[in-house]
PDB file of N, CA and C in Angstrom:
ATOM      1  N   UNK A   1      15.515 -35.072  42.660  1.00  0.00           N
ATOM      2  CA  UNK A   1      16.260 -35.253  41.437  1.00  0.00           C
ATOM      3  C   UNK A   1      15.364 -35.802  40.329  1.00  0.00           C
ATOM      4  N   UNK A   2      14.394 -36.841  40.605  1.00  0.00           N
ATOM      5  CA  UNK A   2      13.567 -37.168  39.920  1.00  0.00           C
ATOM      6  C   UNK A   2      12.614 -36.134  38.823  1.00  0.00           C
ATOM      7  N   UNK A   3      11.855 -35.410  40.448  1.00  0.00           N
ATOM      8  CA  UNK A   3      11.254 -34.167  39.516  1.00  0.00           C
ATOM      9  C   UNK A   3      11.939 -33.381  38.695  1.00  0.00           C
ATOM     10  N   UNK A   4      13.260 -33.082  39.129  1.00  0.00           N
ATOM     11  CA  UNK A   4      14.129 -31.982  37.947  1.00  0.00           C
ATOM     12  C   UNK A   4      14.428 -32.900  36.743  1.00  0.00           C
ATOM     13  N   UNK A   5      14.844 -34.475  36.888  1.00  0.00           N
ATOM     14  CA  UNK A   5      14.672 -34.677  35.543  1.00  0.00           C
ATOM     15  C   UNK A   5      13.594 -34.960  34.669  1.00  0.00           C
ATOM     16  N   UNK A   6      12.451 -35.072  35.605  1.00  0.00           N
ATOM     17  CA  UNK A   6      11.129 -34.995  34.582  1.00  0.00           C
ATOM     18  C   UNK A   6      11.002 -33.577  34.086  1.00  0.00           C
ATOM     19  N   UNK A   7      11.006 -32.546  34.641  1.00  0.00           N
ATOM     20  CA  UNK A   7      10.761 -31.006  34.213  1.00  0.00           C
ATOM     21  C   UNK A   7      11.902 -31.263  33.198  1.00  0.00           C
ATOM     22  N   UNK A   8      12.844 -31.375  32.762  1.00  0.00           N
ATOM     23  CA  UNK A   8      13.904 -30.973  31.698  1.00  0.00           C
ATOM     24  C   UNK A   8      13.660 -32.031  30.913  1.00  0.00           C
ATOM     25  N   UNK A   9      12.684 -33.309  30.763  1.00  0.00           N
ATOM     26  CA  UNK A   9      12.751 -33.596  29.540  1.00  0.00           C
ATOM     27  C   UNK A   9      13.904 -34.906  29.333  1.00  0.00           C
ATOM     28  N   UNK A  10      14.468 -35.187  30.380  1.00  0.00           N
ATOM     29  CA  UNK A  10      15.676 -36.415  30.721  1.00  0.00           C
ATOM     30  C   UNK A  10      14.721 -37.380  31.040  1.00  0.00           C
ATOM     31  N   UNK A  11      14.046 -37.602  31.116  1.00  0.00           N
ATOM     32  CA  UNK A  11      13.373 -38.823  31.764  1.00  0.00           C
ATOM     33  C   UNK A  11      11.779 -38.323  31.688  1.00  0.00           C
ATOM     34  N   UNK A  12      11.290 -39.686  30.611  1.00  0.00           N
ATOM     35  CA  UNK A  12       9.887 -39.280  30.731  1.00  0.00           C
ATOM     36  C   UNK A  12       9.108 -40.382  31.343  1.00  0.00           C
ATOM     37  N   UNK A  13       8.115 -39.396  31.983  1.00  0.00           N
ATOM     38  CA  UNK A  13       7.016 -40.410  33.012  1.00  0.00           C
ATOM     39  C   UNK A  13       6.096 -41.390  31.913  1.00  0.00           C
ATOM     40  N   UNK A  14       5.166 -41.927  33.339  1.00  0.00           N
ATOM     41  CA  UNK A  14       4.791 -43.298  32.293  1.00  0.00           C
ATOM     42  C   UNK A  14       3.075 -42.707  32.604  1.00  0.00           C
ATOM     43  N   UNK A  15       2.106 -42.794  31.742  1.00  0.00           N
ATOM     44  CA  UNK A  15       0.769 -42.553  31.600  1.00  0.00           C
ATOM     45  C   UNK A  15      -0.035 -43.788  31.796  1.00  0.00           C
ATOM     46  N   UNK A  16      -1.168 -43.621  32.848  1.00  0.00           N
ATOM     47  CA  UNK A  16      -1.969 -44.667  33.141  1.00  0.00           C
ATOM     48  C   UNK A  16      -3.114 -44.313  32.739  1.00  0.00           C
ATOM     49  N   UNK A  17      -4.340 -44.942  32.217  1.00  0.00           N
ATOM     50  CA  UNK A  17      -5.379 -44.896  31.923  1.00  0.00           C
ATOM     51  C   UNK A  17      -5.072 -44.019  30.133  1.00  0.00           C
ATOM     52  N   UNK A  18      -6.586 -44.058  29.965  1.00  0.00           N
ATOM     53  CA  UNK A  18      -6.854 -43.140  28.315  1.00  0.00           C
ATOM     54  C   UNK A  18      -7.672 -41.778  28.748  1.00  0.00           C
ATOM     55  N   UNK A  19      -8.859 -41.979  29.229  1.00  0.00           N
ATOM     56  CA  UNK A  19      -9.369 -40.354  29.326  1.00  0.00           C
ATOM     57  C   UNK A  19      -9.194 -39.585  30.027  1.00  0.00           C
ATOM     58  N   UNK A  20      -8.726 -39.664  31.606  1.00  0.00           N
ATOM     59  CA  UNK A  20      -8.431 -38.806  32.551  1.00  0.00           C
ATOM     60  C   UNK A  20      -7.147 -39.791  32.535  1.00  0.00           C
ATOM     61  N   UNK A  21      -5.980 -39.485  32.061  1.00  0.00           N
ATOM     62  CA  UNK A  21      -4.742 -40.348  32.702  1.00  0.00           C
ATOM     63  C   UNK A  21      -3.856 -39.559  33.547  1.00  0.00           C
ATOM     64  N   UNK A  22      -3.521 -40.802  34.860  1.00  0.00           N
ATOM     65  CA  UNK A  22      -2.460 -40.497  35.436  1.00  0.00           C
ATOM     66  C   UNK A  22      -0.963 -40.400  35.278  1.00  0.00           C
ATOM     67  N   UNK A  23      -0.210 -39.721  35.601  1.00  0.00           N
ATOM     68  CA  UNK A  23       0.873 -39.375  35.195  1.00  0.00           C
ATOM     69  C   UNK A  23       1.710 -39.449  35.996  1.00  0.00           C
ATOM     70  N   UNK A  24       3.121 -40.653  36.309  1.00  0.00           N
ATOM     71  CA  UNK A  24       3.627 -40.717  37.533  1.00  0.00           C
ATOM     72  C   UNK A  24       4.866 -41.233  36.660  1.00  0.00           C
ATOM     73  N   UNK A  25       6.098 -40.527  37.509  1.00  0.00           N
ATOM     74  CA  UNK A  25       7.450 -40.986  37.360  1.00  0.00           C
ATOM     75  C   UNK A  25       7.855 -41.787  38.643  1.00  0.00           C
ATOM     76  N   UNK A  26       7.819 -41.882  39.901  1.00  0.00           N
ATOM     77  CA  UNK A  26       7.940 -42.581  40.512  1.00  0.00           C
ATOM     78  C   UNK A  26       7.229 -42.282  42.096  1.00  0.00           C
ATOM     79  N   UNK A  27       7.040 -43.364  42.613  1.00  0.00           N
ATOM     80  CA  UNK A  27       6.440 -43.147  44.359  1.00  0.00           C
ATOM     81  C   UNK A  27       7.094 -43.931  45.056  1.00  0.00           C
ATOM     82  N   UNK A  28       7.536 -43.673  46.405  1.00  0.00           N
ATOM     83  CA  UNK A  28       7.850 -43.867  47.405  1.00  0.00           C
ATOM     84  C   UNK A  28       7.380 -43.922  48.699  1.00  0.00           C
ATOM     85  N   UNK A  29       7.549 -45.009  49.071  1.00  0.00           N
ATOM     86  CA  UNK A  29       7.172 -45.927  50.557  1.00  0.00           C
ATOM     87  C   UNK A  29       8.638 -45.345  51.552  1.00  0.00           C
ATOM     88  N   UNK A  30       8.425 -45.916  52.627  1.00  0.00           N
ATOM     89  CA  UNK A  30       8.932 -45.591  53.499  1.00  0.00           C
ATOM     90  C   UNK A  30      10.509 -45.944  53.688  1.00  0.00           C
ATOM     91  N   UNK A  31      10.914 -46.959  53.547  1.00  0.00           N
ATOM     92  CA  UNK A  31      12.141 -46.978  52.528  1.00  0.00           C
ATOM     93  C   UNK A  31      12.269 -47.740  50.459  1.00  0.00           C
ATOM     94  N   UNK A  32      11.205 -47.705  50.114  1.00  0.00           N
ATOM     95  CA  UNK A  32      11.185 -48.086  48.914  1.00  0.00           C
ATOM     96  C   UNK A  32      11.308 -47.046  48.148  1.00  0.00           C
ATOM     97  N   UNK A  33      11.467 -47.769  46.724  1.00  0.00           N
ATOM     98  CA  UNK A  33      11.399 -46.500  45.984  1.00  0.00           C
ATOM     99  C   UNK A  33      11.225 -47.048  44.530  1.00  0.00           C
ATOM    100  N   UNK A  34       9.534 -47.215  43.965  1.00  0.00           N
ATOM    101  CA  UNK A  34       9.194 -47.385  42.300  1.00  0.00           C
ATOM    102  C   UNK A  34       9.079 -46.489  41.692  1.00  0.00           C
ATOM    103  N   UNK A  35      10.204 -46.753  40.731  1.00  0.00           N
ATOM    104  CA  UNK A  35       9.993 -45.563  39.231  1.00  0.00           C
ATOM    105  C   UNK A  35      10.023 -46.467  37.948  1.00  0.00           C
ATOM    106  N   UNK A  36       8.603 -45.597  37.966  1.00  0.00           N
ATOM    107  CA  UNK A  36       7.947 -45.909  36.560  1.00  0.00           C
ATOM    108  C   UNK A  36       8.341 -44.577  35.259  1.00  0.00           C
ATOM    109  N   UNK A  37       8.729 -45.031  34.051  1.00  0.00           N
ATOM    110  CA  UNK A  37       8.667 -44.462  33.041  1.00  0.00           C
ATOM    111  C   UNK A  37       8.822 -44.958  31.923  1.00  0.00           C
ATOM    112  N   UNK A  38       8.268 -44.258  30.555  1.00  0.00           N
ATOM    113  CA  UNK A  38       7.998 -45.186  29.153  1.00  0.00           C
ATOM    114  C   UNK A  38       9.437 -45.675  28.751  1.00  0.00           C
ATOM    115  N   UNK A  39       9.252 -46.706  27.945  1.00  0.00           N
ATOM    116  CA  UNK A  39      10.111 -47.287  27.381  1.00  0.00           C
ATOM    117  C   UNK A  39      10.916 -47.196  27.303  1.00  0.00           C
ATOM    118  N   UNK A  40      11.692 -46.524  26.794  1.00  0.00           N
ATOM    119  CA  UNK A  40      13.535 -46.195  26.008  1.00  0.00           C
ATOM    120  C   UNK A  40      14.816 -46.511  26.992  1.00  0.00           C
ATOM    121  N   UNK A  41      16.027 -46.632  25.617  1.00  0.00           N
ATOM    122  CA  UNK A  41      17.232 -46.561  26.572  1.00  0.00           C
ATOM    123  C   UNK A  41      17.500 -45.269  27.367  1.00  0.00           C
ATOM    124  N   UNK A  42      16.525 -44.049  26.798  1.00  0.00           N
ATOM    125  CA  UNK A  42      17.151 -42.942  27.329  1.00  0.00           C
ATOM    126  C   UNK A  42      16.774 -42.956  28.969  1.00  0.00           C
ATOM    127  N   UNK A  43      15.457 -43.668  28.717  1.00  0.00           N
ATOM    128  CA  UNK A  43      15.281 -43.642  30.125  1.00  0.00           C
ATOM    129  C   UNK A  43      15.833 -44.441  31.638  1.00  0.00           C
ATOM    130  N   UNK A  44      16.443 -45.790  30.597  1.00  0.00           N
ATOM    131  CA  UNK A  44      17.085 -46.435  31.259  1.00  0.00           C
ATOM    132  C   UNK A  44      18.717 -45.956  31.602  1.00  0.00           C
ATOM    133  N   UNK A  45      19.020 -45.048  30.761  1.00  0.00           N
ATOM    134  CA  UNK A  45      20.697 -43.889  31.147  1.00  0.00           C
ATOM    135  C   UNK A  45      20.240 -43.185  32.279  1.00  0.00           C
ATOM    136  N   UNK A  46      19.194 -42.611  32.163  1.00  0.00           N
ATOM    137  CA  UNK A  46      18.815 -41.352  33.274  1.00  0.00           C
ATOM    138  C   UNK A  46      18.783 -41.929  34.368  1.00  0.00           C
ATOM    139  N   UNK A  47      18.008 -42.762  34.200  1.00  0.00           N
ATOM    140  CA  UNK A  47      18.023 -44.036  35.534  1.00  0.00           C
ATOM    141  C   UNK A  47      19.457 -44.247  36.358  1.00  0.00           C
ATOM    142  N   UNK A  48      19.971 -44.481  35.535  1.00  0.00           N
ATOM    143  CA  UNK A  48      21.450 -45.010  36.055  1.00  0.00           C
ATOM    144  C   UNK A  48      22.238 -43.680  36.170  1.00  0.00           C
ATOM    145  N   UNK A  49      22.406 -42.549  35.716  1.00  0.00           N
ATOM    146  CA  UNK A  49      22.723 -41.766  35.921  1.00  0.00           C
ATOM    147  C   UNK A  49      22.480 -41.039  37.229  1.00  0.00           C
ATOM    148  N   UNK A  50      21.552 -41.111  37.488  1.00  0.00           N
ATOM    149  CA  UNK A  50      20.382 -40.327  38.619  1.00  0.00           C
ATOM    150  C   UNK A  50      20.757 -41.297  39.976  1.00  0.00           C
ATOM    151  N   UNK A  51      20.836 -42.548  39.703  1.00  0.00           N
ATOM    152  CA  UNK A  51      21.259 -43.284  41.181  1.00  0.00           C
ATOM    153  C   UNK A  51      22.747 -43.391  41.309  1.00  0.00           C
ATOM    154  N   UNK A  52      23.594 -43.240  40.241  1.00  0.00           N
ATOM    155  CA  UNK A  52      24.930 -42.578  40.939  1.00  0.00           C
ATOM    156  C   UNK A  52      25.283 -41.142  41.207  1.00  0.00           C
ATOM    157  N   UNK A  53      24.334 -40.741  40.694  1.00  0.00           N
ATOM    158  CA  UNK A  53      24.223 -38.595  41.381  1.00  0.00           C
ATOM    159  C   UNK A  53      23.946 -39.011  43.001  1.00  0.00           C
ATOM    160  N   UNK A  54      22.602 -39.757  43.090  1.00  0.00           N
ATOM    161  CA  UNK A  54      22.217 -39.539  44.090  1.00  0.00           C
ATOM    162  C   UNK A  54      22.968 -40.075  45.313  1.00  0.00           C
ATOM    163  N   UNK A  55      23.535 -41.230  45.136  1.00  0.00           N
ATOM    164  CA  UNK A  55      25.223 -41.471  46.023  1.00  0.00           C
ATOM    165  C   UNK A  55      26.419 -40.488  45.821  1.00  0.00           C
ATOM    166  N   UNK A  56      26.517 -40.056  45.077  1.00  0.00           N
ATOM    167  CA  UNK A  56      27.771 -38.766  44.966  1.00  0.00           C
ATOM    168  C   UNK A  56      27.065 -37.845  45.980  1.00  0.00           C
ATOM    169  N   UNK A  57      25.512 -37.331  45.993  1.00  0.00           N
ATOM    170  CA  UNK A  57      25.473 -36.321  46.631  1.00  0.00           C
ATOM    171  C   UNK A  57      24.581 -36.679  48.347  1.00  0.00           C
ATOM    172  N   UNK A  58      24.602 -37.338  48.093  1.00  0.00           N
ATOM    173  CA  UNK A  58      23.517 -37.816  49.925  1.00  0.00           C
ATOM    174  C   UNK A  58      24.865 -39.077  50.534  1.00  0.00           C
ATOM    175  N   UNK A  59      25.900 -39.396  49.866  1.00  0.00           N
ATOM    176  CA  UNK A  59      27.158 -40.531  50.756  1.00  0.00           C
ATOM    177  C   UNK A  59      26.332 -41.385  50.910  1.00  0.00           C
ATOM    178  N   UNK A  60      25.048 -41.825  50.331  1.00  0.00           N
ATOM    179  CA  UNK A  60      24.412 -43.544  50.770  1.00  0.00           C
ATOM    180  C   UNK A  60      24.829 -44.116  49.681  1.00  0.00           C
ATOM    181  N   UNK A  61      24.623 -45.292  49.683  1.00  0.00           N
ATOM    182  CA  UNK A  61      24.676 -46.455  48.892  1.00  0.00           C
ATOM    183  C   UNK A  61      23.267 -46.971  48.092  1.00  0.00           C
ATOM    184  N   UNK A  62      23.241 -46.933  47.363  1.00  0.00           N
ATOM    185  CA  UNK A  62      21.841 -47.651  46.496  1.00  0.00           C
ATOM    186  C   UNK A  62      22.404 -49.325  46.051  1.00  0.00           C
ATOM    187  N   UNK A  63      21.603 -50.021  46.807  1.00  0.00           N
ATOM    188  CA  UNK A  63      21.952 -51.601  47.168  1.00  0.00           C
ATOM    189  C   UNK A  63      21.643 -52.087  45.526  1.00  0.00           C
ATOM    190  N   UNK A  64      22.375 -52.193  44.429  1.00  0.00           N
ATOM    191  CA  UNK A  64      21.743 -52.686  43.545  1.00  0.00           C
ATOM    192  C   UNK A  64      21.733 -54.376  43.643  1.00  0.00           C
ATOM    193  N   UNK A  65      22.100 -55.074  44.882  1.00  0.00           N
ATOM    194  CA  UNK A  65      21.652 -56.561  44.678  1.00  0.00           C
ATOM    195  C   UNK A  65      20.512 -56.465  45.114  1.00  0.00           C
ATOM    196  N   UNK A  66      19.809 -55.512  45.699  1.00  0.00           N
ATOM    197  CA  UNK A  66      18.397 -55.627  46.414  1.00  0.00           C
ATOM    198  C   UNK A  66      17.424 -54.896  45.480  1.00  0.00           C
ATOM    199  N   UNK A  67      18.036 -54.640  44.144  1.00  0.00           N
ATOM    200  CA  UNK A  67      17.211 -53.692  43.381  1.00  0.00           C
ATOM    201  C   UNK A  67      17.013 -54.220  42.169  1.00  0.00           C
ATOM    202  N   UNK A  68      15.849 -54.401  41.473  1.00  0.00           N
ATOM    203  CA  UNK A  68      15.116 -55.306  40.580  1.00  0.00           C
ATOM    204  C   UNK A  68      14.743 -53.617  39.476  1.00  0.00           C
ATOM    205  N   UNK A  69      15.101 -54.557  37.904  1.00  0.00           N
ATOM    206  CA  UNK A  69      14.740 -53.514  36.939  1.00  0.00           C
ATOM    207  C   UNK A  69      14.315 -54.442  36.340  1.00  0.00           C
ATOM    208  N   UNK A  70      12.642 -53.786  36.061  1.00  0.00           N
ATOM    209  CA  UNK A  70      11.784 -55.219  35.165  1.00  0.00           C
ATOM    210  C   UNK A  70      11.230 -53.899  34.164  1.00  0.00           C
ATOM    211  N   UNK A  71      11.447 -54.554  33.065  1.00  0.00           N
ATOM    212  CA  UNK A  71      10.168 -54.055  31.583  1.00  0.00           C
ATOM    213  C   UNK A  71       8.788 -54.915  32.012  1.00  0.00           C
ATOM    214  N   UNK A  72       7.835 -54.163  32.136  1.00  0.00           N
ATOM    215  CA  UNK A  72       6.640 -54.805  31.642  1.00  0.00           C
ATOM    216  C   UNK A  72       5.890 -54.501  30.048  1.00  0.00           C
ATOM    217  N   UNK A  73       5.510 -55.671  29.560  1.00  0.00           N
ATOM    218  CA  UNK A  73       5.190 -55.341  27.856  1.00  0.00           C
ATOM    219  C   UNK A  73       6.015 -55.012  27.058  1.00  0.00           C
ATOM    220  N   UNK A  74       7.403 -55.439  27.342  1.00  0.00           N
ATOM    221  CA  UNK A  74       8.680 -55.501  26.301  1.00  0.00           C
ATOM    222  C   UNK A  74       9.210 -56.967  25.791  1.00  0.00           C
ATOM    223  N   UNK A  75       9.366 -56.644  25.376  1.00  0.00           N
ATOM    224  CA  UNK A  75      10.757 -58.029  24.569  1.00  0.00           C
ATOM    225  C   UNK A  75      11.987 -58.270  26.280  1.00  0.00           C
ATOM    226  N   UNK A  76      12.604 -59.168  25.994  1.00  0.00           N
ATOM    227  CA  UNK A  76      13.707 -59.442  26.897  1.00  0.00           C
ATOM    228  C   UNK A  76      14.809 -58.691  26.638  1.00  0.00           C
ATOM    229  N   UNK A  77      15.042 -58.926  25.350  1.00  0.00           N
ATOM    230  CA  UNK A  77      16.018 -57.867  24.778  1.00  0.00           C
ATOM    231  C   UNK A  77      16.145 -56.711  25.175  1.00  0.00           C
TER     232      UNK A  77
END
């Protein structure tokens, strides 16, 4: 689900480095799961959008007391 919303433009990935940069929306460990992407509210809708798709369509639960959403290099706001 991730990749289809990076291909359409719903959710954009986050760029590491300047001359050869890497380009990652999110990676996954064995039950973890970090997603990285730039700034915006849009990205923070898709977000939330995308983890109640993904319980509508797989019947799991996504534990949000066990799930941490941090800005790095933002305001608190």
């Amino acid at each position: 689900m991730m990749k289809a919303m990076v291909e359409y433009s719903i959710f954009t990935r986050y760029s590491i480095g300047m001359n050869s940069p890497v380009i990652l929306s999110h990676l996954q460990f064995v039950d973890d799961t970090l997603i990285l992407g730039a700034k915006s509210w849009g990205n923070a809708r898709a977000l939330r959008d995308v983890l109640v798709l993904f319980e509508a369509v797989s019947g799991l639960k996504v534990n949000f007391h066990k799930s941490l959403f941090v800005g790095v290099n933002i305001s608190d706001s």
